[in-house]
Structure formats: C-alpha cells, structure tokens
Protein backbone atom coordinates (compact mmCIF):
# COMPACT_ATOMS: atom_id res chain seq x y z
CA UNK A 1 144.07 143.30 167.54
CA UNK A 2 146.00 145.88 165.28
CA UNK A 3 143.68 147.24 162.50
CA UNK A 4 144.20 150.34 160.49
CA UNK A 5 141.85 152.40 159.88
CA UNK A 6 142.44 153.63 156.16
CA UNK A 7 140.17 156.72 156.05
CA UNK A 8 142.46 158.26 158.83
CA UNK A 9 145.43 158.82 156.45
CA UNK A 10 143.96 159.69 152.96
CA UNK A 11 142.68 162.44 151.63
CA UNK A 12 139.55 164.04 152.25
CA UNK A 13 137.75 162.39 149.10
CA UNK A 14 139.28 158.78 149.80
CA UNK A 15 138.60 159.07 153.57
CA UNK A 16 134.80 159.48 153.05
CA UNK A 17 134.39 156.33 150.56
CA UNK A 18 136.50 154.68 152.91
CA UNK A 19 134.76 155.87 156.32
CA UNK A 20 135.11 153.32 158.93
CA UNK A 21 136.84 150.15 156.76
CA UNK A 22 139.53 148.64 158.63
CA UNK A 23 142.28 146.66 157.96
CA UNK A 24 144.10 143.96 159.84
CA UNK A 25 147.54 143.50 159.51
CA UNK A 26 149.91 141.25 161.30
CA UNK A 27 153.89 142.64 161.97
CA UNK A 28 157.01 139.91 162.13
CA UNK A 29 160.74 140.46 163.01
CA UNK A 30 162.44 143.56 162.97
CA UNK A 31 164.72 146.33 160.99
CA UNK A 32 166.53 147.61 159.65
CA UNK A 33 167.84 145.37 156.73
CA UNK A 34 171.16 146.96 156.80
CA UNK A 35 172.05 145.27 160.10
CA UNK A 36 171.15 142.12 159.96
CA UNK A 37 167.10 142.43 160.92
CA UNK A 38 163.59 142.31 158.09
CA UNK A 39 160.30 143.63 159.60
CA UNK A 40 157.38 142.08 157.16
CA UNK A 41 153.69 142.64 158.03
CA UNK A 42 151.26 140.76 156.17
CA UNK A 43 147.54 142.07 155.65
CA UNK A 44 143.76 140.99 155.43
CA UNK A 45 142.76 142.86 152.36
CA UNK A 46 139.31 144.11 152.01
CA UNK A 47 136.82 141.95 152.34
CA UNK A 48 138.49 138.86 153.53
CA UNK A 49 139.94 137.55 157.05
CA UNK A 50 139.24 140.22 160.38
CA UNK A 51 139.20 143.12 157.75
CA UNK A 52 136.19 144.91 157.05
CA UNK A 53 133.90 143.78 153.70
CA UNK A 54 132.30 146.07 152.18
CA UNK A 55 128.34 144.79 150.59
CA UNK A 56 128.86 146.82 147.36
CA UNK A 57 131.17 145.89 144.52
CA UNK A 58 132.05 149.25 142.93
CA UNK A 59 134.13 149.34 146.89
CA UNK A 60 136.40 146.67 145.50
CA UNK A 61 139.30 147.94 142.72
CA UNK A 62 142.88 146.71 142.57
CA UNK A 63 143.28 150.51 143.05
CA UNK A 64 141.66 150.91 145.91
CA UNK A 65 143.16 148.04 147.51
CA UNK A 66 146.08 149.42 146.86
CA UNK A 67 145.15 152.79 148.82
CA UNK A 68 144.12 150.54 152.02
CA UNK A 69 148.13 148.89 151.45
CA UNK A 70 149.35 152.84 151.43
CA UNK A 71 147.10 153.83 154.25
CA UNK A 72 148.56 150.82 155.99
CA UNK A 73 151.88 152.37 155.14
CA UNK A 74 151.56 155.21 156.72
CA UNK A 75 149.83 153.98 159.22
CA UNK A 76 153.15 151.89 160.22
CA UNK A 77 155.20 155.28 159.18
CA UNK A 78 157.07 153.43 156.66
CA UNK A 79 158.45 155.70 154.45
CA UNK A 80 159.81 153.21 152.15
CA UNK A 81 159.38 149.12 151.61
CA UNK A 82 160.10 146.05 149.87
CA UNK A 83 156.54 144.86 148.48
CA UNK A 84 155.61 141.86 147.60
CA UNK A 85 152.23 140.44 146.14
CA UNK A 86 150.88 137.19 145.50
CA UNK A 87 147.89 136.20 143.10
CA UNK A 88 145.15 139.13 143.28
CA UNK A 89 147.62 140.87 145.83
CA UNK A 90 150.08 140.95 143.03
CA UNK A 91 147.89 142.85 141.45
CA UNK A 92 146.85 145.11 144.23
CA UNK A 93 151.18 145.67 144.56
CA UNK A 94 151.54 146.86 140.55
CA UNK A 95 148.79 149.12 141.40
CA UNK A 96 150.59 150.22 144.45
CA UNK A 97 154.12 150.61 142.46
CA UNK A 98 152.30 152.92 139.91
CA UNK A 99 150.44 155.37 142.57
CA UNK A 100 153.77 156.10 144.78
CA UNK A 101 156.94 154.91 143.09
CA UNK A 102 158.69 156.74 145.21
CA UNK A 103 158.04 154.49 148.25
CA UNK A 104 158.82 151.10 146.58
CA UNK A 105 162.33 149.77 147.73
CA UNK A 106 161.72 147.12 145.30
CA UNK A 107 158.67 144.78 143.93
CA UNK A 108 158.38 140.82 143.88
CA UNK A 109 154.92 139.81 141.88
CA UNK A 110 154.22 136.27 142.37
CA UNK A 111 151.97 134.05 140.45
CA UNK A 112 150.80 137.34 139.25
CA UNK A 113 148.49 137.75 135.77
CA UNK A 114 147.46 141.11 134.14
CA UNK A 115 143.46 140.76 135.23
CA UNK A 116 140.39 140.49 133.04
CA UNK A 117 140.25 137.19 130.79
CA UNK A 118 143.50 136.51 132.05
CA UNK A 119 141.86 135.66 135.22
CA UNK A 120 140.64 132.70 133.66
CA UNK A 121 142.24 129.27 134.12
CA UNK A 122 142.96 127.24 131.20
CA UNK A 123 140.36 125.28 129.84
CA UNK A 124 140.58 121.55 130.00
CA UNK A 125 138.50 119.32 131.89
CA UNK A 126 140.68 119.12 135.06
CA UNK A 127 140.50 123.01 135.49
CA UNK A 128 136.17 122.90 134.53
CA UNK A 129 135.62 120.02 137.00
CA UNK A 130 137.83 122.38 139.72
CA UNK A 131 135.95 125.37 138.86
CA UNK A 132 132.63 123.46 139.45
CA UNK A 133 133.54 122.36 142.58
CA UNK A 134 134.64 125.47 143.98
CA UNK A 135 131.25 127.31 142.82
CA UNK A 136 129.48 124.47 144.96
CA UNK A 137 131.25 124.48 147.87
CA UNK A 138 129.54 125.29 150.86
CA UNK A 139 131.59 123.78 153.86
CA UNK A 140 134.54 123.65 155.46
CA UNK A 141 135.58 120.17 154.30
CA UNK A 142 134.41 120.71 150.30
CA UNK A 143 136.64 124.12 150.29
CA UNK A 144 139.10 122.34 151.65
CA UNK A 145 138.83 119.34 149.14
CA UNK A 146 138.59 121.92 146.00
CA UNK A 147 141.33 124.65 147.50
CA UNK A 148 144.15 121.75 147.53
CA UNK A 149 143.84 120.68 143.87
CA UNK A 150 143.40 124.43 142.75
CA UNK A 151 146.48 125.57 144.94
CA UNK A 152 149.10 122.51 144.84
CA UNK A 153 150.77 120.37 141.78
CA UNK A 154 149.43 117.21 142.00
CA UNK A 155 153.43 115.68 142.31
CA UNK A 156 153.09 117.67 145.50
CA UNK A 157 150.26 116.58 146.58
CA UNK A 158 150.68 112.94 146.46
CA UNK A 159 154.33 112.66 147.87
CA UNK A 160 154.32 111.00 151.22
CA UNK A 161 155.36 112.76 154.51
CA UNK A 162 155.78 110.05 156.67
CA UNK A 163 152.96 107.58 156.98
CA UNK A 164 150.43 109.89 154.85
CA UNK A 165 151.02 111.90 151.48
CA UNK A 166 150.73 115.88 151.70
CA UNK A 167 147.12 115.83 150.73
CA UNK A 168 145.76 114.20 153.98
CA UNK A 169 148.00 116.74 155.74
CA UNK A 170 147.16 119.65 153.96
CA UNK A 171 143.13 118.71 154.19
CA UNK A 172 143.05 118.45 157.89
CA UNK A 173 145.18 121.69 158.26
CA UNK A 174 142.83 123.28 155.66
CA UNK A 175 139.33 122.01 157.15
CA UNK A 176 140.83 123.14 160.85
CA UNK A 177 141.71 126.59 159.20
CA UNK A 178 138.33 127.11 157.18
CA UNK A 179 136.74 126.30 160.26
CA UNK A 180 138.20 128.72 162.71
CA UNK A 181 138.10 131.69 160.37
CA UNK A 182 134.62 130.60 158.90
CA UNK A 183 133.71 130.64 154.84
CA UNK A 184 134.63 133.83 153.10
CA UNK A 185 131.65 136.12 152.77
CA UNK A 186 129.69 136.11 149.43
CA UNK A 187 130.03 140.36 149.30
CA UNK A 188 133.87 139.68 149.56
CA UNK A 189 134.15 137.02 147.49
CA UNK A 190 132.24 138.97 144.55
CA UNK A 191 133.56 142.47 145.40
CA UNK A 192 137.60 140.38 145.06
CA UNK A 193 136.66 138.94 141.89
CA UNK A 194 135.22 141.67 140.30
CA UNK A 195 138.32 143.60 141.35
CA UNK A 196 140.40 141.23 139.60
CA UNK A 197 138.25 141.07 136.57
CA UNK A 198 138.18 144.91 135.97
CA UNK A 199 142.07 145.04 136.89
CA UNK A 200 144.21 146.29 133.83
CA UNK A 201 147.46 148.02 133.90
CA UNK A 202 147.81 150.63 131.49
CA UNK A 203 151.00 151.50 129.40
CA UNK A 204 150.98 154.41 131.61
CA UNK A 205 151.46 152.67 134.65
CA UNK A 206 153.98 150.15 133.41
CA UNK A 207 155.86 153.38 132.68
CA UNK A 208 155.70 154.18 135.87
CA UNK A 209 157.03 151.41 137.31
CA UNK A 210 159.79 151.13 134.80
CA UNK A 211 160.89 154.20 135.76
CA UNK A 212 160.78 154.16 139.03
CA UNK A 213 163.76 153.31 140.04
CA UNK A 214 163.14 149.77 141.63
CA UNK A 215 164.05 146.50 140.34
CA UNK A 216 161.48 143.62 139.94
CA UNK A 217 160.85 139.82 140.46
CA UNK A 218 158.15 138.34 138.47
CA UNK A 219 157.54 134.49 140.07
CA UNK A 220 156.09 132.15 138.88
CA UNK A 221 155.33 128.19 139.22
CA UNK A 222 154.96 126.57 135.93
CA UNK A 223 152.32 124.09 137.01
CA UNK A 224 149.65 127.17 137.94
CA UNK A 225 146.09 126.08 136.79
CA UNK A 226 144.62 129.50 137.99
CA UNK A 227 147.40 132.32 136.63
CA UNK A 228 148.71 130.84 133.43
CA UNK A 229 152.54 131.34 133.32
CA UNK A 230 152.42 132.96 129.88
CA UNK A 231 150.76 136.20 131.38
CA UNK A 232 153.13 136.63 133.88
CA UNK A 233 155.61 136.23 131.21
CA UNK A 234 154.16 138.88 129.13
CA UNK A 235 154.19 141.22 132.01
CA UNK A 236 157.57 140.50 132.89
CA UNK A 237 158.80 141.18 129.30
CA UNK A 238 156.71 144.60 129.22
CA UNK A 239 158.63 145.78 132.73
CA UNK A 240 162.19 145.67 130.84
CA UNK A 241 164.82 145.98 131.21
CA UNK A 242 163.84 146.33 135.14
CA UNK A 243 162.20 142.69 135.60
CA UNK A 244 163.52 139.22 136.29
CA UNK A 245 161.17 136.46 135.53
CA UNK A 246 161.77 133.70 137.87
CA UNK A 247 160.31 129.94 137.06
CA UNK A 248 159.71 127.08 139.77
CA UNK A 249 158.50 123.62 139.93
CA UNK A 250 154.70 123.98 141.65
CA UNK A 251 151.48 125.29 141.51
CA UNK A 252 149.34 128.32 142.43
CA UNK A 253 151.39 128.23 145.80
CA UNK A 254 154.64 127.58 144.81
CA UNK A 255 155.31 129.87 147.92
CA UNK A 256 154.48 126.94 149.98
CA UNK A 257 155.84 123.87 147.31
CA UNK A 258 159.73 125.66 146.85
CA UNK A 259 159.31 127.50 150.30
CA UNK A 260 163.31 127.73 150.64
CA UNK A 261 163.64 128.42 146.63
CA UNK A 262 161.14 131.46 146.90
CA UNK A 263 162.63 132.93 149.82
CA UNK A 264 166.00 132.65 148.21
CA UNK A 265 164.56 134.73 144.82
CA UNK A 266 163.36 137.22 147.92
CA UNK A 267 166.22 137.96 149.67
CA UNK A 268 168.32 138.04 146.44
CA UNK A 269 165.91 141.01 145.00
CA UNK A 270 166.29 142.55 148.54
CA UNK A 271 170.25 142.17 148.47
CA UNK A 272 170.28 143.53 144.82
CA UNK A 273 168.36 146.52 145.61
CA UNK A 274 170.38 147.37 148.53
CA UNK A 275 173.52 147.21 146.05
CA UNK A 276 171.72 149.17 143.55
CA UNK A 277 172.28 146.80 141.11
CA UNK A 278 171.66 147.81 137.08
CA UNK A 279 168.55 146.89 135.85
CA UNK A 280 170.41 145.31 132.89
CA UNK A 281 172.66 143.65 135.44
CA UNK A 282 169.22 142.03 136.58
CA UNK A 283 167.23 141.64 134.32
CA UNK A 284 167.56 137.51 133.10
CA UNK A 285 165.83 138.15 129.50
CA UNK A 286 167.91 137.19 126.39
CA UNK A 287 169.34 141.21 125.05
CA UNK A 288 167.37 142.48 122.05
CA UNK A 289 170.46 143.02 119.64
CA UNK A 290 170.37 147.04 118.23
C-alpha cells in the first residue's frame, strides 16, 4: 500500500515529533494539465483511515496536518499543485497555502469554517438531537444512521432512486463502508477535533495567501448544519480581492449532492489559473466603490 512516511522529508525538528507516522495516500489519472491529463491523490490524514493515529492530542494541529500534506508533496516530488480541502481538510489546505505559497497552483476550500466556536453547528433542536446521536454512536449501523442526516439535505435524502429514496441507499453503502474500515479511533477522533477547535488563521496568514499569487474558490452548500455558510462567507470576503465564493443547493457534502456542479467550480478555478486570470477578473464580490 503507498504510505509516506512524513519524518523522511522535514526537517530535523519536525522529523523527530513526527518519527515513524505514516500517511496513506491514494494517486488517480495522470498529468500534466496542459495536455489534456489531471493527476489527484487523495489522503488519510492523521489519525483516520490506514494512516497512523497518534494517542496524544498536542500531535494533532491544522498545522501539522498541513506538514504531513507537504511531506506528502515531496514525497510525490510535486513541485507545485492545485489543492483542494474539504471540511477540517479545508482547514488543514489554508494552513498549507500560508506555510509554502509558493507551491500552491491554486486553492478550492469547501464547506470550509475558520475553527474554534465556529466549529459549532447551529443550535436548534434538529442539529442538538444530531449531535446527541453522534456522541452515542457505537456501531456501524447508528454512525451510519447519524452520518446521513449530518452530511445530506434532507430534499436529498428523501428523493427516490428507483424503487427506494437515497437514504436506504446511502445507509447500506454507509453501514458496508463503516464496517470494512471499522469505527474511527477515540485518540483520532479527539486529537481531529481538538485540531479543529484550536484552528485560527491569523491576519498574517490571510496575508499570505492573498499575496500569494493564487486565486481561490470558497464552496459552499447553503443547507450545511455542521459549517454554517456565514463563516465561509466571512473568510471568503477577508481573502479579497483573490476569492470567489461559490453557493450550491446541499448539505455538508454538497460534493456528493451537486457532484457535476462542484466539479464544474473545480475545473473552472483550474482553467482560470492556467490563464492567469486577474484576481479582480475572479473575484464574484460586489466592488467596494473608492
């Protein structure tokens, strides 16, 4: 199986807090861009799937995740790529475009929130009873159960596909998936939250990104219960004039509810990069008059 080893490739103070973690990664399709070919690999960050999970919390930062992602970099011997982050691994990516600008081609942050209290869902009582059930589930099938109503719209979720609606789909697919991998570990699960509850960008680092010379997707799907559109919103307005926010129909995954939409958003950041388009030429937010 293809792991990288992250200690191997950083510096001599990272490499012994980082002795012996590994991270899996998966590779898809090939390069480069400019004729016609996209190489993505996809990764187990720490402390979830085949990678390795650290047992203390202080080994889980948004920061440091984002040194296993640049490890994983060079491990590949990228020099340069398009990244793109979803919920806490949106996170992980800003924290990514701030340590080495210089390799970001450009940046898509999806479903993305700026850590701390913003971590928190909205309170109302469909969001406390889903937060209950996810702190007691303990098997495969109540994961499963919880997961769908914290990931999907409920429009989604009840549209037929065929003979069933998307929810008896989606459980069984769930359940089978749960199963095979097995529950997520309780060190990882309390090492990712923490890292998402101590996450904060500073002004610094949005700096950084602004100025790096990259253009940027912020995406979003309006019906999120767990990142509240308004705080990707906010971020998106503090990356100007370099950010385009970008709104869908769906929920926590609206990767997987406006599959074809998404994907679109993608490849148009991808083909506006590769035209090095403006930043004001991108940007969608109304212009602040001088």
């Amino acid at each position: 199986m293809p792991y990288c080893e992250v200690g191997k490739t950083q510096n001599a103070v990272d490499a012994a807090l980082n002795n012996g973690i590994q991270i899996y990664y998966r590779t898809f399709g090939h390069g480069p861009i400019k004729v016609g070919g996209i190489e993505v690999c996809s990764l187990d960050n720490r402390g979830m799937g085949r990678s390795s999970v650290p047992t203390k919390k202080s080994d889980y930062s948004t920061r440091i995740m984002a040194k296993d992602a640049i490890a994983l970099l060079d491990h590949l011997g990228w020099k340069k790529a398009h990244v793109f982050g979803h919920s806490m691994g949106a996170m992980i990516a800003c924290k990514m475009a701030a340590l080495v600008p210089d390799r970001i081609l450009s940046l898509a942050l999806l479903n993305v929130t700026g850590g701390g209290f913003e971590c928190c869902p909205k309170l109302d009582r469909k969001t406390l009873s889903i937060a209950i059930r996810f702190l007691k589930a303990k098997t495969p099938e109540q994961r499963a159960a919880v997961d769908l109503d914290t990931h999907y719209s409920e429009e989604y979720l009840e549209e037929f596909v065929g003979s069933d609606t998307r929810r008896v789909i989606l459980y069984q697919e769930y359940v089978k998936g749960i199963t095979a991998s097995g529950m997520q570990s309780n060190h990882g699960f309390e090492g990712q939250i923490n890292a998402c509850w101590r996450h904060k960008m500073t002004r610094a680092e949005i700096d950084l990104i602004r100025s790096g010379g990259f253009l940027v997707s912020v995406i979003h799907g309006r019906q999120d219960v767990i990142a509240q559109i308004n705080h990707a919103r906010r971020l998106a307005e503090k990356l100007q004039p370099v950010a385009r926010m970008v709104e869908f129909h769906g929920g926590h995954l609206v990767t997987h509810e406006r599959t074809e939409e998404v994907n679109q958003a993608l490849l148009e950041l991808i083909k506006a990069s590769e035209m090095k388009m403006s930043p004001h030429d991108w940007n969608n937010f109304p212009k602040k008059r001088s």
